[in-house]
PDB file of N, CA and C in Angstrom:
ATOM      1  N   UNK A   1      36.028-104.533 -33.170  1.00  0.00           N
ATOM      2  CA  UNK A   1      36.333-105.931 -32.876  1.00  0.00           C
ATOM      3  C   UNK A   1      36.169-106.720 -34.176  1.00  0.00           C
ATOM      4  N   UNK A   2      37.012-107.808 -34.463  1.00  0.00           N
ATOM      5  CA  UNK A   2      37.154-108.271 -35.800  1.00  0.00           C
ATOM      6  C   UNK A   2      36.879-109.852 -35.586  1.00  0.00           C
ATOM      7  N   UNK A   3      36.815-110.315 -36.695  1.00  0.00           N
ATOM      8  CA  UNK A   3      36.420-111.535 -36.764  1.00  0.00           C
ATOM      9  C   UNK A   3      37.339-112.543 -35.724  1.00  0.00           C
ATOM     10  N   UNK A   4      38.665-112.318 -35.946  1.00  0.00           N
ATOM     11  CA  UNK A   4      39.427-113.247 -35.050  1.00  0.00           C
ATOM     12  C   UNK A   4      39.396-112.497 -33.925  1.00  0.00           C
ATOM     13  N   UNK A   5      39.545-112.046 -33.253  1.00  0.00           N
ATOM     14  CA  UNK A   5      38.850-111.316 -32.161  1.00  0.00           C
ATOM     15  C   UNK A   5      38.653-112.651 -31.037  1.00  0.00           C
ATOM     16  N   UNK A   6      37.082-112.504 -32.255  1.00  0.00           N
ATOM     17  CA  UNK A   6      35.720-112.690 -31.836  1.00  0.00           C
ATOM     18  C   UNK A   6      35.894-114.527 -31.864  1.00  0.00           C
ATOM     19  N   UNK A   7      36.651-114.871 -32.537  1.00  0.00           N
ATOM     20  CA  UNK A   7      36.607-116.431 -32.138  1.00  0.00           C
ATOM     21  C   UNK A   7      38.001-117.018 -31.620  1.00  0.00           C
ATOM     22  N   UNK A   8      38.433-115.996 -31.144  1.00  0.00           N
ATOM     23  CA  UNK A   8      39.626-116.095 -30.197  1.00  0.00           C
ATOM     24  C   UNK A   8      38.993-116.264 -28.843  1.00  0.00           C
ATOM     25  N   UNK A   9      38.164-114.804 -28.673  1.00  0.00           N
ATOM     26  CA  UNK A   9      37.164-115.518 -27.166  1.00  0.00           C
ATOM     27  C   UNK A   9      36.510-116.062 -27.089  1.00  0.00           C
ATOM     28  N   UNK A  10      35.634-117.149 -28.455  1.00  0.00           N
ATOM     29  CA  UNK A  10      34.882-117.931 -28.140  1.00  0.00           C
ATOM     30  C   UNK A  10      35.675-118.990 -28.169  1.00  0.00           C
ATOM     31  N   UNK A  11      37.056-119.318 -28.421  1.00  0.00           N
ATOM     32  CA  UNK A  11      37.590-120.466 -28.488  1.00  0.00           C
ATOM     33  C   UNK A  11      38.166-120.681 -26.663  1.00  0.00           C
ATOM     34  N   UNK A  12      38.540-119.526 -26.151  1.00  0.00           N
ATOM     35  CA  UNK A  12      39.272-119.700 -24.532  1.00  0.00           C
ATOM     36  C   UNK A  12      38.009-119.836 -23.923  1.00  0.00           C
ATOM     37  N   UNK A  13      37.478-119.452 -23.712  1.00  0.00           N
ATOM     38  CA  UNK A  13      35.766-119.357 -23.269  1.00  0.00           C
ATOM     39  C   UNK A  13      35.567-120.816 -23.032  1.00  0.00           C
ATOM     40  N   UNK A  14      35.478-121.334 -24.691  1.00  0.00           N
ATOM     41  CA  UNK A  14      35.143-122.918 -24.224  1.00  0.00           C
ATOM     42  C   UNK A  14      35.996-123.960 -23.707  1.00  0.00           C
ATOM     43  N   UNK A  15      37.019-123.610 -24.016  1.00  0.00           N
ATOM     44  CA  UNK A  15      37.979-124.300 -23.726  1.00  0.00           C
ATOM     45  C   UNK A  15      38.283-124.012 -21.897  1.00  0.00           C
ATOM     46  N   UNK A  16      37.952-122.948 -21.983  1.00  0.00           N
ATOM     47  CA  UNK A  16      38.184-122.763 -19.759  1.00  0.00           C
ATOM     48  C   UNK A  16      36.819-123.378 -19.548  1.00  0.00           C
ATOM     49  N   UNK A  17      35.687-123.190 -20.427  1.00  0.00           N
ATOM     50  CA  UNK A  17      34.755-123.976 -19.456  1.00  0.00           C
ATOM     51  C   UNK A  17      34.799-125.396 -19.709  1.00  0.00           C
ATOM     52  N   UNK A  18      35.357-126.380 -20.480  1.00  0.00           N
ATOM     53  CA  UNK A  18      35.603-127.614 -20.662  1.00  0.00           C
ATOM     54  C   UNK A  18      36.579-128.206 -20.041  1.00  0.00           C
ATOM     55  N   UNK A  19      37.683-127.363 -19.785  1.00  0.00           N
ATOM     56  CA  UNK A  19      38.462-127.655 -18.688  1.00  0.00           C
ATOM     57  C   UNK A  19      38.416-127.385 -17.085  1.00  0.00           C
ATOM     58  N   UNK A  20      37.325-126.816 -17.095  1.00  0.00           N
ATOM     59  CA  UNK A  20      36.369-126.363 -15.542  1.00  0.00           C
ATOM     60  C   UNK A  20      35.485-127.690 -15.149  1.00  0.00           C
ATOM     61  N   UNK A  21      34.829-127.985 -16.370  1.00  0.00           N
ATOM     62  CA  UNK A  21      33.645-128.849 -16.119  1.00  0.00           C
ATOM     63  C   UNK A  21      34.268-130.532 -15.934  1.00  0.00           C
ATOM     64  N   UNK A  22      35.413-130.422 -17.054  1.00  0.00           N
ATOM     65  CA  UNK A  22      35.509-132.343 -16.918  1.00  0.00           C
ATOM     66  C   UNK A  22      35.737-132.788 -16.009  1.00  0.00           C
ATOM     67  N   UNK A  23      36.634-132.330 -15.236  1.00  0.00           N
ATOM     68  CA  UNK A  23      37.057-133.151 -13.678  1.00  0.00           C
ATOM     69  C   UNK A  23      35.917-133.591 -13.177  1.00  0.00           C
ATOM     70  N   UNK A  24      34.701-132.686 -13.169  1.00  0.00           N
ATOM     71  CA  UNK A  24      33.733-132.848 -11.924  1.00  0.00           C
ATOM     72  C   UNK A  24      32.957-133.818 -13.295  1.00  0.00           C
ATOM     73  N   UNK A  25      32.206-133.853 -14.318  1.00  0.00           N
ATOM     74  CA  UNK A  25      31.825-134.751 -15.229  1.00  0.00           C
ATOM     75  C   UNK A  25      32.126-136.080 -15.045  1.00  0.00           C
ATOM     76  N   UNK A  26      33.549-136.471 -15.486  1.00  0.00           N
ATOM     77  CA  UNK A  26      34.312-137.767 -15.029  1.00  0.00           C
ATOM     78  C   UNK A  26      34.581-138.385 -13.997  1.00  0.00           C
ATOM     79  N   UNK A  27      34.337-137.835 -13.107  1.00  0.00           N
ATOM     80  CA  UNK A  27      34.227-138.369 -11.569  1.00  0.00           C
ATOM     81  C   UNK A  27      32.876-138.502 -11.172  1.00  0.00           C
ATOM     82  N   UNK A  28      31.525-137.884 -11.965  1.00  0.00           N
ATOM     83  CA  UNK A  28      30.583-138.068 -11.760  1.00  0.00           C
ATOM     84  C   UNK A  28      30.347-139.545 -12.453  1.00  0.00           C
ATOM     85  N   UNK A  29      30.547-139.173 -13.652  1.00  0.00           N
ATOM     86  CA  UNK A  29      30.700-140.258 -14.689  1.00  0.00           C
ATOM     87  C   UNK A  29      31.011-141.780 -14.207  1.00  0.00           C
ATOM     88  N   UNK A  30      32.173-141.757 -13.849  1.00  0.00           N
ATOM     89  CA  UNK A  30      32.743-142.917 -12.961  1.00  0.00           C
ATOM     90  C   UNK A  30      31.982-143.411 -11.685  1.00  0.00           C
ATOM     91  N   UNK A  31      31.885-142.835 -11.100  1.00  0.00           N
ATOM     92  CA  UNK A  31      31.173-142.976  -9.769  1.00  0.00           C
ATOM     93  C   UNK A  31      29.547-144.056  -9.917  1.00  0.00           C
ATOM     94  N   UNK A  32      29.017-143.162 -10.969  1.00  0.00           N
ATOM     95  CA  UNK A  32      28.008-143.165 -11.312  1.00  0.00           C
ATOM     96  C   UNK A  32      27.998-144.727 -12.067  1.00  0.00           C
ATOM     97  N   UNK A  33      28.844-145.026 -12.709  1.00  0.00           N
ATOM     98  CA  UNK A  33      28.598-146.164 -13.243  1.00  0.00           C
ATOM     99  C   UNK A  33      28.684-147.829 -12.394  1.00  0.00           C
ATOM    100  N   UNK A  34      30.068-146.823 -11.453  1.00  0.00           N
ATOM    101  CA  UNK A  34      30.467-148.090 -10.482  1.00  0.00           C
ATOM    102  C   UNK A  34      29.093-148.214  -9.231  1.00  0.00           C
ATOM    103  N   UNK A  35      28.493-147.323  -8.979  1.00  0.00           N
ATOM    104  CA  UNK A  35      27.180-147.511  -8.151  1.00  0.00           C
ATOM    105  C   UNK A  35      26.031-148.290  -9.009  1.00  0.00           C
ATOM    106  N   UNK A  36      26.318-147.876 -10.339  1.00  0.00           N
ATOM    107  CA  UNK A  36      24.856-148.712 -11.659  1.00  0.00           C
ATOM    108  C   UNK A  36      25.289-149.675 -11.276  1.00  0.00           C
ATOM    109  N   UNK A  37      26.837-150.487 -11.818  1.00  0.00           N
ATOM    110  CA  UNK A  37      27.148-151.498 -11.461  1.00  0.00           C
ATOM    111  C   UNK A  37      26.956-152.502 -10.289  1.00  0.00           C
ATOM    112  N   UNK A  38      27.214-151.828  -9.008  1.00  0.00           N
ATOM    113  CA  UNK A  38      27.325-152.096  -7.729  1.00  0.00           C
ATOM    114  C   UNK A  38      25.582-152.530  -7.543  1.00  0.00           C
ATOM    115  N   UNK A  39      24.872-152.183  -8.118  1.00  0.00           N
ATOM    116  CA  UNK A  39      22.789-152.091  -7.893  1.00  0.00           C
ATOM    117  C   UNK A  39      22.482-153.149  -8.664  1.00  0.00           C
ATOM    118  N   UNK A  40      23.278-153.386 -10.112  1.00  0.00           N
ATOM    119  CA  UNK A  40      22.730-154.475 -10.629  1.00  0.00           C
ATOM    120  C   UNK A  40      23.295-155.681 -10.404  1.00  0.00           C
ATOM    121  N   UNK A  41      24.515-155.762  -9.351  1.00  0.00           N
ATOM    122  CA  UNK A  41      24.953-157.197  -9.134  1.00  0.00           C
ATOM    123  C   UNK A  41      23.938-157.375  -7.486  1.00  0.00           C
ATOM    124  N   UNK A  42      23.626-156.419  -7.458  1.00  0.00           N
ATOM    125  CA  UNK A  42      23.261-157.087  -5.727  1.00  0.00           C
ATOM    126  C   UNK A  42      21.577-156.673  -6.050  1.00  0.00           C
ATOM    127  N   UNK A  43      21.335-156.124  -7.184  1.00  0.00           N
ATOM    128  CA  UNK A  43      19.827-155.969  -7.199  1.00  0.00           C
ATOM    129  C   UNK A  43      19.404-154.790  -5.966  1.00  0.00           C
ATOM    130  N   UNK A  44      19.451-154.243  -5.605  1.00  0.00           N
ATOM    131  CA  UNK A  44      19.549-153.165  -4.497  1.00  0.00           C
ATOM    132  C   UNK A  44      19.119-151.411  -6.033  1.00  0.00           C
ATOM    133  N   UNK A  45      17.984-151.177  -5.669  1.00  0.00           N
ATOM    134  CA  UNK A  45      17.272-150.160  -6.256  1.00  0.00           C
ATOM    135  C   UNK A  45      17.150-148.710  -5.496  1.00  0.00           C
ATOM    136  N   UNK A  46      17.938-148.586  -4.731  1.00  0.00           N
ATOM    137  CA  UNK A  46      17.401-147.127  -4.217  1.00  0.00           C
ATOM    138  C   UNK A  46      18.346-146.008  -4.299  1.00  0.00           C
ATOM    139  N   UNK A  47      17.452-145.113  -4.913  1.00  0.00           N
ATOM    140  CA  UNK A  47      17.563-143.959  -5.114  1.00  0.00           C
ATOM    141  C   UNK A  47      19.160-143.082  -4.724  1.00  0.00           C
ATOM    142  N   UNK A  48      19.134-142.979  -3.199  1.00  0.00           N
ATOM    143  CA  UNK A  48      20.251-142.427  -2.690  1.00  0.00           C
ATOM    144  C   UNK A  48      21.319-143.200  -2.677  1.00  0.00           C
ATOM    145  N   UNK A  49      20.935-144.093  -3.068  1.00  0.00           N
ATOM    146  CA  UNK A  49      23.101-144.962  -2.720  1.00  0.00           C
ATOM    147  C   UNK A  49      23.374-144.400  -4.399  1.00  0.00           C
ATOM    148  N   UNK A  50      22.617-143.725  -5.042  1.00  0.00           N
ATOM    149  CA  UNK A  50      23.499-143.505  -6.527  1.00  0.00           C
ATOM    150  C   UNK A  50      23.984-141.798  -6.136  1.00  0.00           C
ATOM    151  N   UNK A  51      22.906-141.140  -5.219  1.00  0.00           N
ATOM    152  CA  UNK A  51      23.019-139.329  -5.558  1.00  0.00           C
ATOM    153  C   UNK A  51      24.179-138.509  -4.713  1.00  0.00           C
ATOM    154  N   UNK A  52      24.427-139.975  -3.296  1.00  0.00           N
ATOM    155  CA  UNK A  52      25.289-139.353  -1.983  1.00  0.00           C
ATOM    156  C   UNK A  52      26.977-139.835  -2.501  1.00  0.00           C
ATOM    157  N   UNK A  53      27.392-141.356  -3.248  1.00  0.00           N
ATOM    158  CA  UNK A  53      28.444-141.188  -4.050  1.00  0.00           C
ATOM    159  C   UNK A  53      28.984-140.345  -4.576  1.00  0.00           C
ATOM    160  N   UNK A  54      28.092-140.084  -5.444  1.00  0.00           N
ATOM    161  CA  UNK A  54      28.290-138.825  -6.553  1.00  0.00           C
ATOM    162  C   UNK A  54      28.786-137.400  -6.170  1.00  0.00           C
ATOM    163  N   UNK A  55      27.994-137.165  -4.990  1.00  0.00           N
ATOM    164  CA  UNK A  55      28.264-135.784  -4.507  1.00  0.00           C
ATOM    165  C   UNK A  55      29.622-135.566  -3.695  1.00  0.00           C
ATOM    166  N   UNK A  56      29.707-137.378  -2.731  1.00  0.00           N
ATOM    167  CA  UNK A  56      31.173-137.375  -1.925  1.00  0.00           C
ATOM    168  C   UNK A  56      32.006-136.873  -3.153  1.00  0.00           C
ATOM    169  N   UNK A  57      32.174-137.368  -4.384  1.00  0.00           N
ATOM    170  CA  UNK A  57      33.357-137.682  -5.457  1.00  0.00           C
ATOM    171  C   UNK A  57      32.935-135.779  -6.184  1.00  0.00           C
ATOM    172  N   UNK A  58      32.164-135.339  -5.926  1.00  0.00           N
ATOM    173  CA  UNK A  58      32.509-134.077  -6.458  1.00  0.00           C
ATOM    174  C   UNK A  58      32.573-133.074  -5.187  1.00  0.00           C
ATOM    175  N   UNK A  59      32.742-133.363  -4.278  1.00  0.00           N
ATOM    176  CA  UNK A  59      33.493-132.675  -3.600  1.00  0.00           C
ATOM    177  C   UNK A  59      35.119-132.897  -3.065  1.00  0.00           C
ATOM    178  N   UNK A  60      35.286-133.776  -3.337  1.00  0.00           N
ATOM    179  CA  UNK A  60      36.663-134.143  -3.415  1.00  0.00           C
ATOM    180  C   UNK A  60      37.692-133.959  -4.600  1.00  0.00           C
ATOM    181  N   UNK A  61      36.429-133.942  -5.993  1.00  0.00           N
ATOM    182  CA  UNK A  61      37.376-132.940  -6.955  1.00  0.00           C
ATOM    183  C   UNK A  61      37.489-131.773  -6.521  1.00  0.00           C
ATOM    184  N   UNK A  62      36.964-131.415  -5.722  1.00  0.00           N
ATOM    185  CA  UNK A  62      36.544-129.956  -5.906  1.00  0.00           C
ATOM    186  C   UNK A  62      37.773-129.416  -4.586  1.00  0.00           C
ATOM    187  N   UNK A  63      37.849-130.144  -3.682  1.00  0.00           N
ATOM    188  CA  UNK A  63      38.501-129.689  -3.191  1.00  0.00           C
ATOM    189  C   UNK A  63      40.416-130.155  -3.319  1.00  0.00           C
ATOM    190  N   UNK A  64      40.770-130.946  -4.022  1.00  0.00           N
ATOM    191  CA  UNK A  64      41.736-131.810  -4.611  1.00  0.00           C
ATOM    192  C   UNK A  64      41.962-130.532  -5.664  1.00  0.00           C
ATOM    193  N   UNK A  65      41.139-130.505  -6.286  1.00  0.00           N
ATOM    194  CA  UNK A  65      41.606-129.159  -8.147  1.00  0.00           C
ATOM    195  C   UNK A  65      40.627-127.772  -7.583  1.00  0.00           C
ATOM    196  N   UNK A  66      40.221-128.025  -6.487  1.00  0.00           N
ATOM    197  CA  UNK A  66      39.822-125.931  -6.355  1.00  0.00           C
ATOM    198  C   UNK A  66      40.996-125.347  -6.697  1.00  0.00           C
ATOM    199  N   UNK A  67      41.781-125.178  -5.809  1.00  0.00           N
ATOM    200  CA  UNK A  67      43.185-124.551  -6.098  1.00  0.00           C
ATOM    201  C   UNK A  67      43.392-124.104  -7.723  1.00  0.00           C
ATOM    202  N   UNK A  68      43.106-125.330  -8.392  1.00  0.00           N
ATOM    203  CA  UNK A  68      43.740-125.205 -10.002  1.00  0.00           C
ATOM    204  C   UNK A  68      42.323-124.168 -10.538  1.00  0.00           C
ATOM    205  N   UNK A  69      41.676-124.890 -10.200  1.00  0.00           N
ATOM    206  CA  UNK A  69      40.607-124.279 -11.267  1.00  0.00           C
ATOM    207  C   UNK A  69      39.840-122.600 -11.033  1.00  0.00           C
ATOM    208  N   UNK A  70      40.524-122.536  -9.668  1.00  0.00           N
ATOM    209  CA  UNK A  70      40.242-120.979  -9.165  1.00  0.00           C
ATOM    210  C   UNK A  70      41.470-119.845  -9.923  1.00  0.00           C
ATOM    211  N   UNK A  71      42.376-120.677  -9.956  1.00  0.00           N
ATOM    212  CA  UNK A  71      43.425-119.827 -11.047  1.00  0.00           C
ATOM    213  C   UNK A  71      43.398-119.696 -12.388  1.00  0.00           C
ATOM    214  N   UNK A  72      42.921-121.185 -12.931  1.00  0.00           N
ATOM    215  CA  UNK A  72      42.713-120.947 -14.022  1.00  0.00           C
ATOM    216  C   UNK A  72      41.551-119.995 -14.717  1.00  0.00           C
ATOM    217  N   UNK A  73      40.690-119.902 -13.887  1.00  0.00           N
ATOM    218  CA  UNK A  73      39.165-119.212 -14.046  1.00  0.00           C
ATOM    219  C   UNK A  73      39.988-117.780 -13.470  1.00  0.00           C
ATOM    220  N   UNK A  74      40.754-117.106 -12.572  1.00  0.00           N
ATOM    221  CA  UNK A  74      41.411-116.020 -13.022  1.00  0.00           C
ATOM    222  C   UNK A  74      42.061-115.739 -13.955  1.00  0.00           C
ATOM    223  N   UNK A  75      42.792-116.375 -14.086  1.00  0.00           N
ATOM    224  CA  UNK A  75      44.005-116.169 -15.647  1.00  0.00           C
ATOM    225  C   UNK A  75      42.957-116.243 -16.670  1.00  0.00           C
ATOM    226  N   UNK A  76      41.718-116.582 -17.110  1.00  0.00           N
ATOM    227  CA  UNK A  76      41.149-116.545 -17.856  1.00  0.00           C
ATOM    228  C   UNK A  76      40.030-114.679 -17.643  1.00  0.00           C
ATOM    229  N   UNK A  77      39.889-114.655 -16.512  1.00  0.00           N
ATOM    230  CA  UNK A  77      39.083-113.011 -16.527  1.00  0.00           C
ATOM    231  C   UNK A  77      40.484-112.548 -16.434  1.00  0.00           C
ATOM    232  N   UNK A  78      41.289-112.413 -16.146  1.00  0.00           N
ATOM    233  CA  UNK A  78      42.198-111.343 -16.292  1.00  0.00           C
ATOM    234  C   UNK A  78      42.734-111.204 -18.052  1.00  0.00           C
ATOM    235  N   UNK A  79      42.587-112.277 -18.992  1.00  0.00           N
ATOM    236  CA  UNK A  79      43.010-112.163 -20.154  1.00  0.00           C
ATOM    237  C   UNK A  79      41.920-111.768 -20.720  1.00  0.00           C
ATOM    238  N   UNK A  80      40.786-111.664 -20.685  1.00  0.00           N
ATOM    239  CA  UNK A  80      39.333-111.386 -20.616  1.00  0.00           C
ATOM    240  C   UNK A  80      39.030-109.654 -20.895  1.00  0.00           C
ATOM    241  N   UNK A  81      39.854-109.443 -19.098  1.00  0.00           N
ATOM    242  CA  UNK A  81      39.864-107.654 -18.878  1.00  0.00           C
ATOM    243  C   UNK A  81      40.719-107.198 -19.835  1.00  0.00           C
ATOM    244  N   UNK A  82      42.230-107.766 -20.214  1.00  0.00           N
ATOM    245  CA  UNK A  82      43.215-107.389 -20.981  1.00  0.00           C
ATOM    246  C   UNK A  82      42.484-107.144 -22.486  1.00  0.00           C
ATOM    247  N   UNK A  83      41.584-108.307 -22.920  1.00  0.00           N
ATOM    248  CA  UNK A  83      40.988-107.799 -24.157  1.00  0.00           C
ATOM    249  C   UNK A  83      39.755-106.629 -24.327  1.00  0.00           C
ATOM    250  N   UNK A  84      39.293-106.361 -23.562  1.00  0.00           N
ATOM    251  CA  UNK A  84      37.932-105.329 -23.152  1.00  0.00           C
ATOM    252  C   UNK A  84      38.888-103.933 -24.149  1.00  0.00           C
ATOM    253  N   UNK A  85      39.977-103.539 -24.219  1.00  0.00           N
ATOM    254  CA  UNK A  85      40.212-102.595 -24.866  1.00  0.00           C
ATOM    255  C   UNK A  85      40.440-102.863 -26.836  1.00  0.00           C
ATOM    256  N   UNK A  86      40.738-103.939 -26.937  1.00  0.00           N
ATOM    257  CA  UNK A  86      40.377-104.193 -28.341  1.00  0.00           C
ATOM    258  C   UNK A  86      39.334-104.806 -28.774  1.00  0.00           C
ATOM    259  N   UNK A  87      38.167-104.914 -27.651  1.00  0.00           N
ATOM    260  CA  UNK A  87      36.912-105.278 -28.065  1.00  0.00           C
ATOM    261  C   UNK A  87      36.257-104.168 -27.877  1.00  0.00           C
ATOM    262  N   UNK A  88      36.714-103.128 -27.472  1.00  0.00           N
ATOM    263  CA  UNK A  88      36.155-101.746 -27.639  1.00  0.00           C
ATOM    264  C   UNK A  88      35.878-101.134 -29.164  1.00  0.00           C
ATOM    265  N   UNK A  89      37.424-101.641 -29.577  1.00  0.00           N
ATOM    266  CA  UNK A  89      37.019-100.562 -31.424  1.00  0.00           C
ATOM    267  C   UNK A  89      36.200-101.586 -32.052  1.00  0.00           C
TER     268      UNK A  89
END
């Protein structure tokens, strides 16, 4: 296994897990700010009106881009298995 190889799979690697992770990040992200927001105009401090948002909005990515991201996370082990024989020598 050779140098480009070797940062060929660390480049898809990160790149499938950065494109795995943002959807659910940015919708956390968002959510998260419009509830900060939503607490400091009405003064309202508790805990769960920030953690049960958050979780509605990542399950709705999740089920909105499962589809995508279950393929893409195959097409990524199957190009994965395809290299296992030139990461052999």
């Amino acid at each position: 296994m050779n140098e480009g190889t070797v940062i060929a799979l660390m480049r898809e690697t990160v790149m499938t897990t950065l494109m795995l992770a943002l959807p659910l990040l940015a919708v956390s992200l968002v959510v998260g700010l419009a509830v900060s927001l939503f607490q400091a105009v009405t003064q309202i401090s508790e805990m769960t009106l920030t953690f049960v948002p958050k979780l509605l909005g990542i399950i709705a990515v999740l089920v909105i881009l499962g589809p995508w991201m279950l393929h893409r996370l195959l097409s990524f082990t199957q190009w994965l298995f395809a290299m296992l024989p030139e990461m052999a020598h």
